[in-house]
Structure formats: C-alpha cells, structure tokens
N, C-alpha and C. Protein backbone atom coordinates (compact mmCIF):
# COMPACT_ATOMS: atom_id res chain seq x y z
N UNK A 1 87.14 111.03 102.46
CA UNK A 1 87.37 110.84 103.87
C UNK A 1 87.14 112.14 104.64
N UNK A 2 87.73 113.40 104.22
CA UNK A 2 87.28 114.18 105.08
C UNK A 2 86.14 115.30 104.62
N UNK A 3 85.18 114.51 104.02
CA UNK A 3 83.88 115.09 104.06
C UNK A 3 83.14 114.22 105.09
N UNK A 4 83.51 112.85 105.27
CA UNK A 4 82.81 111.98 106.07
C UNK A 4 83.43 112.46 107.38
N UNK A 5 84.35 112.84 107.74
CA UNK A 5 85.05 113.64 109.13
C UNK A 5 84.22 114.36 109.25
N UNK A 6 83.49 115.36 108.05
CA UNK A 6 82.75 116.73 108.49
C UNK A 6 81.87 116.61 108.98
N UNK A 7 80.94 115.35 108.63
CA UNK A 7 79.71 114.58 109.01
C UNK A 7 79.91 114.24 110.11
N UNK A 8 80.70 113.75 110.76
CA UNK A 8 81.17 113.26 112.09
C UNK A 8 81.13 114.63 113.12
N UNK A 9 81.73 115.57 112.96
CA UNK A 9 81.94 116.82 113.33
C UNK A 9 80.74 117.38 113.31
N UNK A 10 79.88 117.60 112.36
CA UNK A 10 78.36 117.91 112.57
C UNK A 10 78.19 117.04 113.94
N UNK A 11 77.65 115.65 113.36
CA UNK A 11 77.15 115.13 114.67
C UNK A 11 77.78 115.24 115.97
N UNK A 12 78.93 115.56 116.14
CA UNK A 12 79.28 115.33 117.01
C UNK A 12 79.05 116.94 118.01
N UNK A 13 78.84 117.42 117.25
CA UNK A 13 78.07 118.90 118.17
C UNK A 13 76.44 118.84 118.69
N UNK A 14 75.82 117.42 118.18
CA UNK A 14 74.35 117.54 117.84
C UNK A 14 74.13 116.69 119.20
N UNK A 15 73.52 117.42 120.00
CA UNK A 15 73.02 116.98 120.94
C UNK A 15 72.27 115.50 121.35
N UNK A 16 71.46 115.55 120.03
CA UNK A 16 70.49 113.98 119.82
C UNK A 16 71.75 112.72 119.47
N UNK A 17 73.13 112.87 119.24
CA UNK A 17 74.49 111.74 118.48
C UNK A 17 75.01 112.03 119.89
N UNK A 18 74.90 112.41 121.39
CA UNK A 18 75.59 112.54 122.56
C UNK A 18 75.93 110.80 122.85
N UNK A 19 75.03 109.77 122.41
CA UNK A 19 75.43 108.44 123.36
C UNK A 19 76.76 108.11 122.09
N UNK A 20 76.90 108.55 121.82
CA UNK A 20 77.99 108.12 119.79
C UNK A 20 79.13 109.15 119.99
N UNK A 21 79.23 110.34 121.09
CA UNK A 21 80.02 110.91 121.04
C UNK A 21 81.31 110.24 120.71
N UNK A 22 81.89 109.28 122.18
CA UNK A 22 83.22 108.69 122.06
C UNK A 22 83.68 108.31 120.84
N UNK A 23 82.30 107.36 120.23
CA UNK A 23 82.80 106.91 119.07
C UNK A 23 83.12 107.72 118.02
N UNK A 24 82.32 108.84 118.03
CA UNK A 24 82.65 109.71 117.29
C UNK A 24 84.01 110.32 116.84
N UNK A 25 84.11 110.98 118.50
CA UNK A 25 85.38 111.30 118.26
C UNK A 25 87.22 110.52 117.90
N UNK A 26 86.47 109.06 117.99
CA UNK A 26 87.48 108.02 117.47
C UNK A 26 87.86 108.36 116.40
N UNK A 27 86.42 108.21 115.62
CA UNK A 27 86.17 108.03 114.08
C UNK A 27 87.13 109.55 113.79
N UNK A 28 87.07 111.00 114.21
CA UNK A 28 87.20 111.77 113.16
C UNK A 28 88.81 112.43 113.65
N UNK A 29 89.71 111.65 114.55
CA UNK A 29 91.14 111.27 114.25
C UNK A 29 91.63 110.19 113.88
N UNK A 30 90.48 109.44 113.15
CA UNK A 30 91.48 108.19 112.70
C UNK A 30 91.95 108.56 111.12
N UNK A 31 92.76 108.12 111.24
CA UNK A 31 93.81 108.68 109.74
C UNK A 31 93.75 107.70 108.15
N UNK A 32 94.11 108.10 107.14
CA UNK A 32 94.12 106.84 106.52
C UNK A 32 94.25 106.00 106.51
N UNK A 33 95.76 105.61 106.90
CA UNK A 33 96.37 104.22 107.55
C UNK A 33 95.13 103.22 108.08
N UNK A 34 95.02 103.68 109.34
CA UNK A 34 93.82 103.45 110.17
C UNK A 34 92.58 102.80 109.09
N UNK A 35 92.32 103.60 108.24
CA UNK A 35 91.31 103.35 107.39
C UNK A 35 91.35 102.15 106.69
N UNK A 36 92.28 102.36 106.18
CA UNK A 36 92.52 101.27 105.46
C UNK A 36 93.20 99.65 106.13
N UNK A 37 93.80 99.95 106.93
CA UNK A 37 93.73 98.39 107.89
C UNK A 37 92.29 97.85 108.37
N UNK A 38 91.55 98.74 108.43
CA UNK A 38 89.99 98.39 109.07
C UNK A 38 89.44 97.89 107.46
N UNK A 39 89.78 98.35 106.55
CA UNK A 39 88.85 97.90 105.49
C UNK A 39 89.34 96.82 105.20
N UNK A 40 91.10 96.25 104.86
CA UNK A 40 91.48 95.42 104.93
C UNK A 40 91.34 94.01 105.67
N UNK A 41 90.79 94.66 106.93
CA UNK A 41 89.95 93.44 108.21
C UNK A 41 89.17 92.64 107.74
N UNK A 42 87.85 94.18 106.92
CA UNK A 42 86.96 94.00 106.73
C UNK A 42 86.52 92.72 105.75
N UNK A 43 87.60 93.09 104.73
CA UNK A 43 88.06 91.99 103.24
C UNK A 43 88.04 90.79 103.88
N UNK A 44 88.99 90.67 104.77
CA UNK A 44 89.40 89.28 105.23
C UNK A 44 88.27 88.82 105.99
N UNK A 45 87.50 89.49 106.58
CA UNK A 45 86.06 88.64 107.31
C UNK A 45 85.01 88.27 105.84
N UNK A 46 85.33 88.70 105.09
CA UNK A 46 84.01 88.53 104.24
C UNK A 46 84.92 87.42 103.57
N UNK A 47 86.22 87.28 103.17
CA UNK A 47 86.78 86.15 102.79
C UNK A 47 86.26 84.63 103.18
N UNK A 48 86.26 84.89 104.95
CA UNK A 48 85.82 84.02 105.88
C UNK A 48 84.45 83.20 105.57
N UNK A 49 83.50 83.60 104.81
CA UNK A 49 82.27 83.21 104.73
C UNK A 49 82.22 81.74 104.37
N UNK A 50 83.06 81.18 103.39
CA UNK A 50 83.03 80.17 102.92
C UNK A 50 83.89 78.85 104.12
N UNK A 51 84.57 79.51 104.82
CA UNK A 51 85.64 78.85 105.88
C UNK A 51 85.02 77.78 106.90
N UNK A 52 85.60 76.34 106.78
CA UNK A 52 85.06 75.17 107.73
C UNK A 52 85.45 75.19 108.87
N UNK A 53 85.15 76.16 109.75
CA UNK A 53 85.15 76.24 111.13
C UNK A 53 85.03 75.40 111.78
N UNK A 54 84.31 74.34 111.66
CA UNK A 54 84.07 73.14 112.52
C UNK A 54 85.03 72.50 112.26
N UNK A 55 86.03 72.31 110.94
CA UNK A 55 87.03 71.21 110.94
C UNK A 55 88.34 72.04 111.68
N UNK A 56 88.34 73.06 111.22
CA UNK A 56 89.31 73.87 112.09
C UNK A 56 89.63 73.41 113.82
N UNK A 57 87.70 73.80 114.55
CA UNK A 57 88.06 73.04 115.94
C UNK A 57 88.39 71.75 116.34
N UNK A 58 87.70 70.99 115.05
CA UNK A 58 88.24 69.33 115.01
C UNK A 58 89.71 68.88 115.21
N UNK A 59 90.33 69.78 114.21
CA UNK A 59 92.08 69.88 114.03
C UNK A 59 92.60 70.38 115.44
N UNK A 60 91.54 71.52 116.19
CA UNK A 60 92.48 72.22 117.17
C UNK A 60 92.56 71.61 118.42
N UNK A 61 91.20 71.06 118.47
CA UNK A 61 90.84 69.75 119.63
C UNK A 61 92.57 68.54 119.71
N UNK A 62 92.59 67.96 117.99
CA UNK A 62 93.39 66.79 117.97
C UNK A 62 94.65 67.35 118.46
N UNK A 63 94.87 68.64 117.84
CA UNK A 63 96.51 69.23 118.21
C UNK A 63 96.67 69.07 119.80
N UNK A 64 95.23 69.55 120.49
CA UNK A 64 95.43 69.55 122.04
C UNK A 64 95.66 67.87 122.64
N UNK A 65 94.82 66.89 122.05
CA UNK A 65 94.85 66.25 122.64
C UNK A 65 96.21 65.39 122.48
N UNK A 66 97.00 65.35 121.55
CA UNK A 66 97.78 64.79 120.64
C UNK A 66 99.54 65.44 121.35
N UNK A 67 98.81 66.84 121.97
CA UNK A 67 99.99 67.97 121.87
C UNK A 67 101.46 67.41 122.62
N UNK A 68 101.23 66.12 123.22
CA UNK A 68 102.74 65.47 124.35
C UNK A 68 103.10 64.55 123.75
N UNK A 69 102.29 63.18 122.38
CA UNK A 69 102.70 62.29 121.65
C UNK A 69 104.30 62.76 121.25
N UNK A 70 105.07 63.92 120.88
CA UNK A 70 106.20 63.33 120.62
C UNK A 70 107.57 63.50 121.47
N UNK A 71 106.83 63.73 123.06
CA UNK A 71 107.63 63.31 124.29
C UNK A 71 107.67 62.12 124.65
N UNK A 72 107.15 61.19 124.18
CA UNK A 72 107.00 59.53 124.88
C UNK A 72 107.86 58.98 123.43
C-alpha cells in the first residue's frame, strides 16, 4: 500500500496526472480500513454477476402494487 501511495505522490507532482489530481489526492489519504471496505464492495459486485435482476424488479413492482392489501 504505501509504495502504491508513492506512485500516487509521483504523479501527483507530474504535471501531465493534473486532470487526476483530486483523485489523486483522495487515493493517497485513504487508509487501510478504507481499502479494504472498497475491496470488500468490490467482492460483492462481482458476486452480483450471476443475480436475476429482472425478477428482483418483478418482486419490487408487486410489493408496490400490493403495498395497501393488508389495510382493507
């Protein structure tokens, strides 16, 4: 991690990485913690690949339409 900070720190003096600055300077105070919740994200989106999204909105549609059935 903080050899990849150093890399950041290079660029971030390098005139031609100026439109990447901000991001830059995100990147080289973000801490482990930080690190590792983002990779953890990361896990869980690639989990996602296999996931039936369409039945999901099917279900979320019925919940809406359905959502006052057990006031009557």
């Amino acid at each position: 991690m903080e050899s990849q900070k150093a890399l950041f720190r290079t660029w971030r003096n390098d005139p031609r990485f100026e439109p990447y600055w901000t991001l830059l300077d995100s990147l080289i105070v973000r801490d482990f913690a930080s690190t590792r919740r983002w990779s953890a994200a990361a896990q869980a989106v690639r989990e996602l690949q296999d996931y039936d999204f369409e039945a999901w909105r099917e279900q979320r549609d019925f919940d809406r339409q359905h959502a006052d059935d057990h006031l009557q």
